[in-house]
PDB file of N, CA and C in Angstrom:
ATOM      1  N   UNK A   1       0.828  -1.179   0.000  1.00  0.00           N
ATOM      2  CA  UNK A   1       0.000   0.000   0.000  1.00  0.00           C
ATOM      3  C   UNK A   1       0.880   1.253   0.000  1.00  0.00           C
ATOM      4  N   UNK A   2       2.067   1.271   0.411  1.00  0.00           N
ATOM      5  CA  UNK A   2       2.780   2.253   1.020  1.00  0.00           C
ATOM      6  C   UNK A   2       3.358   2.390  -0.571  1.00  0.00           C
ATOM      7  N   UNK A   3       3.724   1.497  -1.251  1.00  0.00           N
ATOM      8  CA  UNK A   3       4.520   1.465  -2.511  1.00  0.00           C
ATOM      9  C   UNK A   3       3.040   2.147  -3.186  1.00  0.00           C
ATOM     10  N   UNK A   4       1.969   2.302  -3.406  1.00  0.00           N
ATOM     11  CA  UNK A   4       1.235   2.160  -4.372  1.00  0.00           C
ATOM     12  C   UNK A   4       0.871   4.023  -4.029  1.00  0.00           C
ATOM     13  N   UNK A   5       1.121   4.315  -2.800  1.00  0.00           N
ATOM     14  CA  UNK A   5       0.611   5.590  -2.373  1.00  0.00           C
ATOM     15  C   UNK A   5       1.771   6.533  -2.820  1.00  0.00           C
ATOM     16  N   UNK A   6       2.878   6.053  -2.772  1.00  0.00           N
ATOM     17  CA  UNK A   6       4.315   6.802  -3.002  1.00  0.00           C
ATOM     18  C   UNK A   6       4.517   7.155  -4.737  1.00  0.00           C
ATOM     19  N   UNK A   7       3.705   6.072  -5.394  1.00  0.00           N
ATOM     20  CA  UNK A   7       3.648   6.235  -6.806  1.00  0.00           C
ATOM     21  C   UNK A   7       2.927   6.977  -7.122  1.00  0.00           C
ATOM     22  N   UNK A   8       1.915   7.167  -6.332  1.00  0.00           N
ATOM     23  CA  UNK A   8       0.610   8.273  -6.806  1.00  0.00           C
ATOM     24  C   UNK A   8       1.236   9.697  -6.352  1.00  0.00           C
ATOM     25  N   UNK A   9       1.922   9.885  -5.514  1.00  0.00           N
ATOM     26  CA  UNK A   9       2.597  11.103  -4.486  1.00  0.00           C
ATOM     27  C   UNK A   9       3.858  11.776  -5.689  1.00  0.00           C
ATOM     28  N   UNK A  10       4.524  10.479  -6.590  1.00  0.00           N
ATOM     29  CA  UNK A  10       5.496  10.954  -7.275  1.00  0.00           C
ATOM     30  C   UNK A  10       4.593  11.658  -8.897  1.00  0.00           C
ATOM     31  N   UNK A  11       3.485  10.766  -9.251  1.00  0.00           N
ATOM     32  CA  UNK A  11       2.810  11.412 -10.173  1.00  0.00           C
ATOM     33  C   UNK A  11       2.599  12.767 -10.309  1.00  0.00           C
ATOM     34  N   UNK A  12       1.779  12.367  -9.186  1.00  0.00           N
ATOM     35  CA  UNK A  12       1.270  14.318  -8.804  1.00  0.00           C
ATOM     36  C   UNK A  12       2.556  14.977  -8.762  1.00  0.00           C
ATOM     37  N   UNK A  13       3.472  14.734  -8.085  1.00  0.00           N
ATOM     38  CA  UNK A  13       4.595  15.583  -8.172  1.00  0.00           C
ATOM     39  C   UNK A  13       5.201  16.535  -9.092  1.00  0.00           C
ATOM     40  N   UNK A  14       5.524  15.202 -10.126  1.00  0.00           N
ATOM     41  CA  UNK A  14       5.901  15.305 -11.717  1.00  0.00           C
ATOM     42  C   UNK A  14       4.734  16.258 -12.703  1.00  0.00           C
ATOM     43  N   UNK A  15       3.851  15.772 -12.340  1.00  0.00           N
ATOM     44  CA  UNK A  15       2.508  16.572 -13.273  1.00  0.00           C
ATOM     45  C   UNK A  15       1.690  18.039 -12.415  1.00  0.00           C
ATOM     46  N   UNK A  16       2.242  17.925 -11.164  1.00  0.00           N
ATOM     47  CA  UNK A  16       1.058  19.293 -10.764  1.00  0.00           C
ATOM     48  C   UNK A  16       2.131  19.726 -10.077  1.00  0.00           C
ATOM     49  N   UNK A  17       2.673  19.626  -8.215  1.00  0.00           N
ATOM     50  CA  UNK A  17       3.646  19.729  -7.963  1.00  0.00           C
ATOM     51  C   UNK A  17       4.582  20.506  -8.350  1.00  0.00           C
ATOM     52  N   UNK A  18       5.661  19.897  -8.874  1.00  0.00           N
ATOM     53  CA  UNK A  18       6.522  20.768  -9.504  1.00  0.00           C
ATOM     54  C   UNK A  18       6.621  21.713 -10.229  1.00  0.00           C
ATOM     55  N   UNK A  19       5.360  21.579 -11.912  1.00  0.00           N
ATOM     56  CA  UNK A  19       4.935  22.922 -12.685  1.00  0.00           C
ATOM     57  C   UNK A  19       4.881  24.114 -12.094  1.00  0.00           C
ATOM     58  N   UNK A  20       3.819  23.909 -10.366  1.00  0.00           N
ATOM     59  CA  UNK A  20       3.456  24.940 -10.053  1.00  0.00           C
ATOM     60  C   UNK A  20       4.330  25.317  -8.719  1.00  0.00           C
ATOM     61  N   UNK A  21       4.733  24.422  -8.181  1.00  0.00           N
ATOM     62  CA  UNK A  21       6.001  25.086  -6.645  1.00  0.00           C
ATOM     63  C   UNK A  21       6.802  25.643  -7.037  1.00  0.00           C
ATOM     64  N   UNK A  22       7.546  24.824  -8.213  1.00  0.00           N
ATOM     65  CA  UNK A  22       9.328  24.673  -8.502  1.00  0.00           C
ATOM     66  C   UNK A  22      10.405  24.247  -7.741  1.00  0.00           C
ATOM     67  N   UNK A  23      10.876  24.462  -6.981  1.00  0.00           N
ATOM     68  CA  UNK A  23      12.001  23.949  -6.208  1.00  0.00           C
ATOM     69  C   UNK A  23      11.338  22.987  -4.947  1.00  0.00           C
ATOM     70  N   UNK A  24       9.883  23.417  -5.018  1.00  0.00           N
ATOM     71  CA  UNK A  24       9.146  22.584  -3.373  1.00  0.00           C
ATOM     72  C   UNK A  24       8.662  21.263  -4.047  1.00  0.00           C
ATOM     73  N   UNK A  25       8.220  21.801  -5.233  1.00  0.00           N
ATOM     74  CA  UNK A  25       7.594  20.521  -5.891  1.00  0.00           C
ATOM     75  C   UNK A  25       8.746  19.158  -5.930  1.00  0.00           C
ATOM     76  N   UNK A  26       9.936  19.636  -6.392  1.00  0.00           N
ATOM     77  CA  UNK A  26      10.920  18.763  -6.556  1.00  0.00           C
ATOM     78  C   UNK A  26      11.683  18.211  -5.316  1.00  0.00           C
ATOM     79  N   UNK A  27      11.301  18.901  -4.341  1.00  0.00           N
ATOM     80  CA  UNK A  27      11.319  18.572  -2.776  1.00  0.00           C
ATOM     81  C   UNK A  27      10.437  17.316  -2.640  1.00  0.00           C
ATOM     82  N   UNK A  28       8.946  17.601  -2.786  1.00  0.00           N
ATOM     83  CA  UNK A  28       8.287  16.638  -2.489  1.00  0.00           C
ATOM     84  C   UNK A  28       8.381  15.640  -3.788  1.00  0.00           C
ATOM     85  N   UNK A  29       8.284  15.864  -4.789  1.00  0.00           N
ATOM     86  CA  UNK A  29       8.691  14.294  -5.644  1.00  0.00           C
ATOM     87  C   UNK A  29      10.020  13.355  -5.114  1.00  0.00           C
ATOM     88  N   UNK A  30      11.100  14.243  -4.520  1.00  0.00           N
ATOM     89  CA  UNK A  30      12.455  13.412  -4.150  1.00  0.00           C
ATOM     90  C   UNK A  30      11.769  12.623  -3.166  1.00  0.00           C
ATOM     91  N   UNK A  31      11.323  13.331  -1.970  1.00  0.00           N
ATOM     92  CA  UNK A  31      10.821  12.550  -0.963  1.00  0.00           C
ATOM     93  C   UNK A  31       9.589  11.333  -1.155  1.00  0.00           C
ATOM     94  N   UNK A  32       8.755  11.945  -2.350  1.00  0.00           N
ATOM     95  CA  UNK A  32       7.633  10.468  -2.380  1.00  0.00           C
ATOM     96  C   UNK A  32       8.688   9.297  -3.128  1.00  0.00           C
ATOM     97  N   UNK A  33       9.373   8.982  -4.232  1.00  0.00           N
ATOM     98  CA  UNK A  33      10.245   8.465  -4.217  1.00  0.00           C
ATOM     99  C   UNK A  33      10.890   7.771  -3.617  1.00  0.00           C
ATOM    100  N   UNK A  34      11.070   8.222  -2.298  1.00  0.00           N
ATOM    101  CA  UNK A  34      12.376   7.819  -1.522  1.00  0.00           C
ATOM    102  C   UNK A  34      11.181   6.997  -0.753  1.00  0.00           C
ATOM    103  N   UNK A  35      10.208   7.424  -0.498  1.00  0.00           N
ATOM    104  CA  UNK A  35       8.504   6.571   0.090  1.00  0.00           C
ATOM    105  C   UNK A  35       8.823   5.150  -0.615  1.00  0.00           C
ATOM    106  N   UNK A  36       8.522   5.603  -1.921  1.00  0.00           N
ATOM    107  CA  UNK A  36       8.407   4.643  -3.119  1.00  0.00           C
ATOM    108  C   UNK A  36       8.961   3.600  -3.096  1.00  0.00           C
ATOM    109  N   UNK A  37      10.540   4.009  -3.329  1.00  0.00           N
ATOM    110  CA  UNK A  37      11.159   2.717  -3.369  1.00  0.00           C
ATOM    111  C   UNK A  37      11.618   2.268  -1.878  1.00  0.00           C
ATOM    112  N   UNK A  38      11.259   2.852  -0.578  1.00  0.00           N
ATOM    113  CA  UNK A  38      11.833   2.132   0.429  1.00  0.00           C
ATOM    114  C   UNK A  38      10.287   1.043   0.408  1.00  0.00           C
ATOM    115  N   UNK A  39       9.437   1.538   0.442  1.00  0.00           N
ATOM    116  CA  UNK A  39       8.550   0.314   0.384  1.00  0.00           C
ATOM    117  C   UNK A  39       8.519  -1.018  -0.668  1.00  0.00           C
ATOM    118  N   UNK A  40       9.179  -0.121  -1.899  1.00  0.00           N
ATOM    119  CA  UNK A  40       9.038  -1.182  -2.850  1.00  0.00           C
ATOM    120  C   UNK A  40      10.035  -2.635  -2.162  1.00  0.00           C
ATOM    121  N   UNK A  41      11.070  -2.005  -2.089  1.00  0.00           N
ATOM    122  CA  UNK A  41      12.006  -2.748  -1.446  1.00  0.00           C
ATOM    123  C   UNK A  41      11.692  -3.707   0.400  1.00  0.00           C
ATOM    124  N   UNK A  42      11.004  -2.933   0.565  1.00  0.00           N
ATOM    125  CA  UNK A  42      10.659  -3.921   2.160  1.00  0.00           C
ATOM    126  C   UNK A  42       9.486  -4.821   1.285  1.00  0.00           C
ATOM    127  N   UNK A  43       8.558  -4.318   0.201  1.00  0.00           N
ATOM    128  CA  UNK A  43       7.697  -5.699   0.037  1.00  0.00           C
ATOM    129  C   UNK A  43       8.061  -6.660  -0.935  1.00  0.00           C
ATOM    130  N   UNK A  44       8.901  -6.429  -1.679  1.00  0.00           N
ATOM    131  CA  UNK A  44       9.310  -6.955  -2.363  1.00  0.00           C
ATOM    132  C   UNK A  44      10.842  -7.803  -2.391  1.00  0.00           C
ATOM    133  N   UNK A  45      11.525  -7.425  -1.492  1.00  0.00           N
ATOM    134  CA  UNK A  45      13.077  -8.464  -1.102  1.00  0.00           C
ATOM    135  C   UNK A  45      12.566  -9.007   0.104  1.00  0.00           C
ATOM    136  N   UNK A  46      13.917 -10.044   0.328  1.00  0.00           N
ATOM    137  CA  UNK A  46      13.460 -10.807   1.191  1.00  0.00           C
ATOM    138  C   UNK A  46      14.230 -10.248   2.907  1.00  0.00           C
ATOM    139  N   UNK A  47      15.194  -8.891   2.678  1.00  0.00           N
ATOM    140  CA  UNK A  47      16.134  -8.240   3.457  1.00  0.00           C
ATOM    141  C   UNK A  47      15.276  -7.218   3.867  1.00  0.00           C
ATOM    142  N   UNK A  48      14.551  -6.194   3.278  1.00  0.00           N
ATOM    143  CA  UNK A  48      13.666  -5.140   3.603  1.00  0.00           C
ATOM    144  C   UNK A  48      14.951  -4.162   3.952  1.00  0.00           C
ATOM    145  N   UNK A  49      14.296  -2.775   4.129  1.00  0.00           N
ATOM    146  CA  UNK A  49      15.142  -2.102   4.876  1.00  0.00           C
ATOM    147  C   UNK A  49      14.504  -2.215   6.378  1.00  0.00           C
ATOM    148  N   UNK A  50      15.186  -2.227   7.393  1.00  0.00           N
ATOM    149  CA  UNK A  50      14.641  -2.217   8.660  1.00  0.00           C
ATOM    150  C   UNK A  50      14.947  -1.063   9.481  1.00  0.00           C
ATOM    151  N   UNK A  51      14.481  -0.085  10.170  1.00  0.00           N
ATOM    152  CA  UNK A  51      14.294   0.723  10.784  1.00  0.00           C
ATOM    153  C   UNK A  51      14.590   0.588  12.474  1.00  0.00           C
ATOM    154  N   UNK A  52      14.912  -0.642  12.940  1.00  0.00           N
ATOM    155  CA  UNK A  52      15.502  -1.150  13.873  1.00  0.00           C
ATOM    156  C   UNK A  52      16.178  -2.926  13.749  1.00  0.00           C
ATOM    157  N   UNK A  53      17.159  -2.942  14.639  1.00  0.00           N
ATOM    158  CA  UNK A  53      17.450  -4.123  14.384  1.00  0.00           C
ATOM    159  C   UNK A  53      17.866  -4.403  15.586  1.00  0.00           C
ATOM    160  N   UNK A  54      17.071  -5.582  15.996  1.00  0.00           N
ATOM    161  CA  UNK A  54      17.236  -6.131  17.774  1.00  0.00           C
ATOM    162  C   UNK A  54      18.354  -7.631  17.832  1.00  0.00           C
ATOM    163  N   UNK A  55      18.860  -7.659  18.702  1.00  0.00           N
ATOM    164  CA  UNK A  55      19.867  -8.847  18.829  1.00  0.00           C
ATOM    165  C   UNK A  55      20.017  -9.652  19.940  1.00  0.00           C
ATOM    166  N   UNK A  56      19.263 -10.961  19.887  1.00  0.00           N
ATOM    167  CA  UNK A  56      18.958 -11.165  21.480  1.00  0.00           C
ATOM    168  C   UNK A  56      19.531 -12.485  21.595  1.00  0.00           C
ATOM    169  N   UNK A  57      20.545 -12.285  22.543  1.00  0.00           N
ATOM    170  CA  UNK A  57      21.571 -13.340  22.826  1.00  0.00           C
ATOM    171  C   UNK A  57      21.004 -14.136  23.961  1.00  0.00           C
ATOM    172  N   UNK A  58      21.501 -15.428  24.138  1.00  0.00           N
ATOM    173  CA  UNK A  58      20.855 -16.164  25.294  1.00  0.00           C
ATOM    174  C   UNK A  58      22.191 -16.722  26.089  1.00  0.00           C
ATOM    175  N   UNK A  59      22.228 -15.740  27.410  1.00  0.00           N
ATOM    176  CA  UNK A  59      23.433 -15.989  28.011  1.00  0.00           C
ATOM    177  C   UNK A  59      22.999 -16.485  29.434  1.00  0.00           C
ATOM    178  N   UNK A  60      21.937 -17.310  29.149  1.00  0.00           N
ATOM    179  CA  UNK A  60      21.653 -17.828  30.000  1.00  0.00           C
ATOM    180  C   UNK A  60      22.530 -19.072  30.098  1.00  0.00           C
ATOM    181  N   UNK A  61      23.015 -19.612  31.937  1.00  0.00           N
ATOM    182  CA  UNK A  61      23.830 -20.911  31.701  1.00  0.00           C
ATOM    183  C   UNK A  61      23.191 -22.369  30.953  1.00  0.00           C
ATOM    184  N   UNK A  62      23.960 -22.722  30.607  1.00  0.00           N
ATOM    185  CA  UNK A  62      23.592 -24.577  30.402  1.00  0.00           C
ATOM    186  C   UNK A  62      22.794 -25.638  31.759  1.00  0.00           C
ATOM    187  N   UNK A  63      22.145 -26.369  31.354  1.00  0.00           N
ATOM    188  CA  UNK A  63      21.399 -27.031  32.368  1.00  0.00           C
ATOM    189  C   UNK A  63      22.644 -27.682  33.492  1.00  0.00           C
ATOM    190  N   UNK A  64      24.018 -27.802  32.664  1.00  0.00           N
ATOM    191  CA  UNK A  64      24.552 -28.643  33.194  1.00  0.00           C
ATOM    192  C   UNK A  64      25.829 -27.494  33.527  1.00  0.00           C
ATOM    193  N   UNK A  65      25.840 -26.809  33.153  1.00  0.00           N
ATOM    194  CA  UNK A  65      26.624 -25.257  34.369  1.00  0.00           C
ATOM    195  C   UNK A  65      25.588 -24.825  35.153  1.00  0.00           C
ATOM    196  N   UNK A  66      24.714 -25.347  35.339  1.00  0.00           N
ATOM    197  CA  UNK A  66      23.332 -24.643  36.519  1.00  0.00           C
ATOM    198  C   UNK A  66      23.507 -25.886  37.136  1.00  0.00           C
ATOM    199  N   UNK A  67      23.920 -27.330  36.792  1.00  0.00           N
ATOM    200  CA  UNK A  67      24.136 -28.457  38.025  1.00  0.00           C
ATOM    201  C   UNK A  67      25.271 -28.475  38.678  1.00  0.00           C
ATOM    202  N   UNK A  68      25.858 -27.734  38.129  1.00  0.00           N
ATOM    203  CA  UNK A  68      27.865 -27.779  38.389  1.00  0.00           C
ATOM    204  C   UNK A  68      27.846 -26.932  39.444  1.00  0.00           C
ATOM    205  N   UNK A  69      27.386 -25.491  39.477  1.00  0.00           N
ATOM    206  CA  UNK A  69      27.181 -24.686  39.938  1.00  0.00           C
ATOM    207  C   UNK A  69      26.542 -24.906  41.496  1.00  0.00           C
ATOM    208  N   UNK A  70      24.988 -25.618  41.459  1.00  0.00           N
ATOM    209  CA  UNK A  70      24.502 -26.288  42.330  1.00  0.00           C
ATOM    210  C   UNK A  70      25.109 -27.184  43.313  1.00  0.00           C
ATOM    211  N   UNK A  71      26.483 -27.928  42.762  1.00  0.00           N
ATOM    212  CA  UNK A  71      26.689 -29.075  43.294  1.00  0.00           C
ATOM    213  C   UNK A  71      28.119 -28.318  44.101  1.00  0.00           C
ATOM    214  N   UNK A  72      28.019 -27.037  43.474  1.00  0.00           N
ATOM    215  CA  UNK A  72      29.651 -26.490  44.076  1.00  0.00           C
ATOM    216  C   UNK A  72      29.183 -25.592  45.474  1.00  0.00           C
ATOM    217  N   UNK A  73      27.651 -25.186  45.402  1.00  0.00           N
ATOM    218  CA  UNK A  73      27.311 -24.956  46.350  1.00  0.00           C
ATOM    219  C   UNK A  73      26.943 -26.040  47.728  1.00  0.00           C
ATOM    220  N   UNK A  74      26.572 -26.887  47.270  1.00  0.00           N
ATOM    221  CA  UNK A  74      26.161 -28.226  48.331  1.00  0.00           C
ATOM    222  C   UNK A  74      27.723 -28.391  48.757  1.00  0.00           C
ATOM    223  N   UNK A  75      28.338 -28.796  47.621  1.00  0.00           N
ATOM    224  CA  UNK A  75      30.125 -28.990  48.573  1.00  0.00           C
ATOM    225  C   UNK A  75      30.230 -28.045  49.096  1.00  0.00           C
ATOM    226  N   UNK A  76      30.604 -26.710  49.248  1.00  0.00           N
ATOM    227  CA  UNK A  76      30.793 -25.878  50.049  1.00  0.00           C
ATOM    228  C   UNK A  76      30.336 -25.639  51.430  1.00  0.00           C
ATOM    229  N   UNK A  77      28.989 -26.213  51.245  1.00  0.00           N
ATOM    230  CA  UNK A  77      28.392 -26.023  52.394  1.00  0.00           C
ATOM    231  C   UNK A  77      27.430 -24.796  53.149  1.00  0.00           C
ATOM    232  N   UNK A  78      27.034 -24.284  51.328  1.00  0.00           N
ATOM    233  CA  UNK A  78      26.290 -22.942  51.703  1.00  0.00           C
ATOM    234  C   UNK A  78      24.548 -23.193  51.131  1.00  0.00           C
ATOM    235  N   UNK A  79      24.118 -24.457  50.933  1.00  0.00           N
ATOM    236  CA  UNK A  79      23.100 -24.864  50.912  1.00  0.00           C
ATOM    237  C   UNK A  79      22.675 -26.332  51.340  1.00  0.00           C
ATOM    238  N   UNK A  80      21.084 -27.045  52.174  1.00  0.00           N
ATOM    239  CA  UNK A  80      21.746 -28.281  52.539  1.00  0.00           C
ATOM    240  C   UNK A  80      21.027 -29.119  51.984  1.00  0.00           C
ATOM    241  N   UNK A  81      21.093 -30.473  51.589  1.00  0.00           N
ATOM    242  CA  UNK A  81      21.123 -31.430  50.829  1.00  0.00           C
ATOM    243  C   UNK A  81      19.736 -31.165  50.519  1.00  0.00           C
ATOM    244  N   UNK A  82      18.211 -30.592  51.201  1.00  0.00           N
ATOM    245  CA  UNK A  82      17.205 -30.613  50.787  1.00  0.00           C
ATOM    246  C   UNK A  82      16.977 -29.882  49.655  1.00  0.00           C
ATOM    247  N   UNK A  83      18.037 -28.477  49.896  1.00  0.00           N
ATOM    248  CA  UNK A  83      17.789 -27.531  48.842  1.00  0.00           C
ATOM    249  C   UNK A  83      18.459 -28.012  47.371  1.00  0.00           C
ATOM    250  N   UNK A  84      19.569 -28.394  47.729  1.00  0.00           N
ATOM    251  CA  UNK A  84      19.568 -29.243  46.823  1.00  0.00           C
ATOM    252  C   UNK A  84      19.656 -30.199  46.196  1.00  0.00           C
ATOM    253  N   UNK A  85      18.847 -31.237  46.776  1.00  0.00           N
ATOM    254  CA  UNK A  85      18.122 -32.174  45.513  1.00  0.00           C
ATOM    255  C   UNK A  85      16.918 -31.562  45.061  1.00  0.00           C
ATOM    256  N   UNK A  86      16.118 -30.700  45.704  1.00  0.00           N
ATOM    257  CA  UNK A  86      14.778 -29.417  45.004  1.00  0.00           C
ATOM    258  C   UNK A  86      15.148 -29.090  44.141  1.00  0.00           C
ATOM    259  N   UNK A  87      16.216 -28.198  44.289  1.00  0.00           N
ATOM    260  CA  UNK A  87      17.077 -27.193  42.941  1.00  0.00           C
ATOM    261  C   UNK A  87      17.259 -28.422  42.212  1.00  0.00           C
ATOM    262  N   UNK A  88      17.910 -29.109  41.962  1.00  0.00           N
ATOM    263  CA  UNK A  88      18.192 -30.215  41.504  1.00  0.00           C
ATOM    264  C   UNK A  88      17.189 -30.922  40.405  1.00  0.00           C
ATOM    265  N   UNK A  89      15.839 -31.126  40.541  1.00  0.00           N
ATOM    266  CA  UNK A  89      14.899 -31.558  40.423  1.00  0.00           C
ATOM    267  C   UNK A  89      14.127 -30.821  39.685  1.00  0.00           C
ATOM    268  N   UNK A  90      14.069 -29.615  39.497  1.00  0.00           N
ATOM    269  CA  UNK A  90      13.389 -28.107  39.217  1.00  0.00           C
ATOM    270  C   UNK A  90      14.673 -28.264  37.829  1.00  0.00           C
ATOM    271  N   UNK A  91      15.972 -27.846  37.998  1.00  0.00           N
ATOM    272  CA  UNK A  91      16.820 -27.959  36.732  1.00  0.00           C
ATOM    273  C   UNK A  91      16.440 -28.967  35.842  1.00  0.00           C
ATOM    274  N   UNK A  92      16.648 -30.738  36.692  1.00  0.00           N
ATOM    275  CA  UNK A  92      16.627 -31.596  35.363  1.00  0.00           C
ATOM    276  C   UNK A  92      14.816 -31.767  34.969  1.00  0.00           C
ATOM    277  N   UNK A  93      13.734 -30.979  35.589  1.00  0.00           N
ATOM    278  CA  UNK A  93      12.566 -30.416  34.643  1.00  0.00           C
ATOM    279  C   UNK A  93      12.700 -29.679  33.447  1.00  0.00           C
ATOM    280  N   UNK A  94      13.462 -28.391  33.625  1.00  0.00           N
ATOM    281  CA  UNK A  94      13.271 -27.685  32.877  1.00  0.00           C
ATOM    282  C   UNK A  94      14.641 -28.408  31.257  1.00  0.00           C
ATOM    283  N   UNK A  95      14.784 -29.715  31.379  1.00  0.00           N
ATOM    284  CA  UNK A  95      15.398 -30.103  30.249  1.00  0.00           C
ATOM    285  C   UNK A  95      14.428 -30.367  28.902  1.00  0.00           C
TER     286      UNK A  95
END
């Protein structure tokens, strides 16, 4: 739609627009254009142009650095065997 509105925006431009602005007209034809083909291009490739680009890493640990981890706490002696075989139990769920 955006491609089809940008073509009609560059028409007028070219034919009414510009005859009668002059320098504004050719302002707004550059800009419907630039409408034009950024839409043509987002509906038509398979890259688009994108207007943001998000990057979402998962640095969450491994099931089995979340048991390592667990088990370095039980040796230590800063959690006690109930908590973890719970924790324990709750990790090898979420496999």
């Amino acid at each position: 739609m955006g491609c089809i509105g940008g073509l009609v925006f560059v028409v007028l431009g070219v034919c009414v627009v510009i005859p009668t602005f002059g320098a504004f007209g050719v302002l707004w034809t550059v800009f419907a254009l630039i409408i034009t083909v950024t839409n043509a291009i987002n509906a038509f490739t398979g890259e688009g142009i994108a207007s943001h680009r998000f990057t979402i890493e998962d640095d969450s640990p491994s099931a089995a650095g979340r048991l390592e981890e667990l088990k370095g706490l039980y040796e230590q002696g800063l959690i006690t065997r109930e908590e973890y075989d719970k924790r324990r139990e709750e990790i090898l769920r979420e496999i």
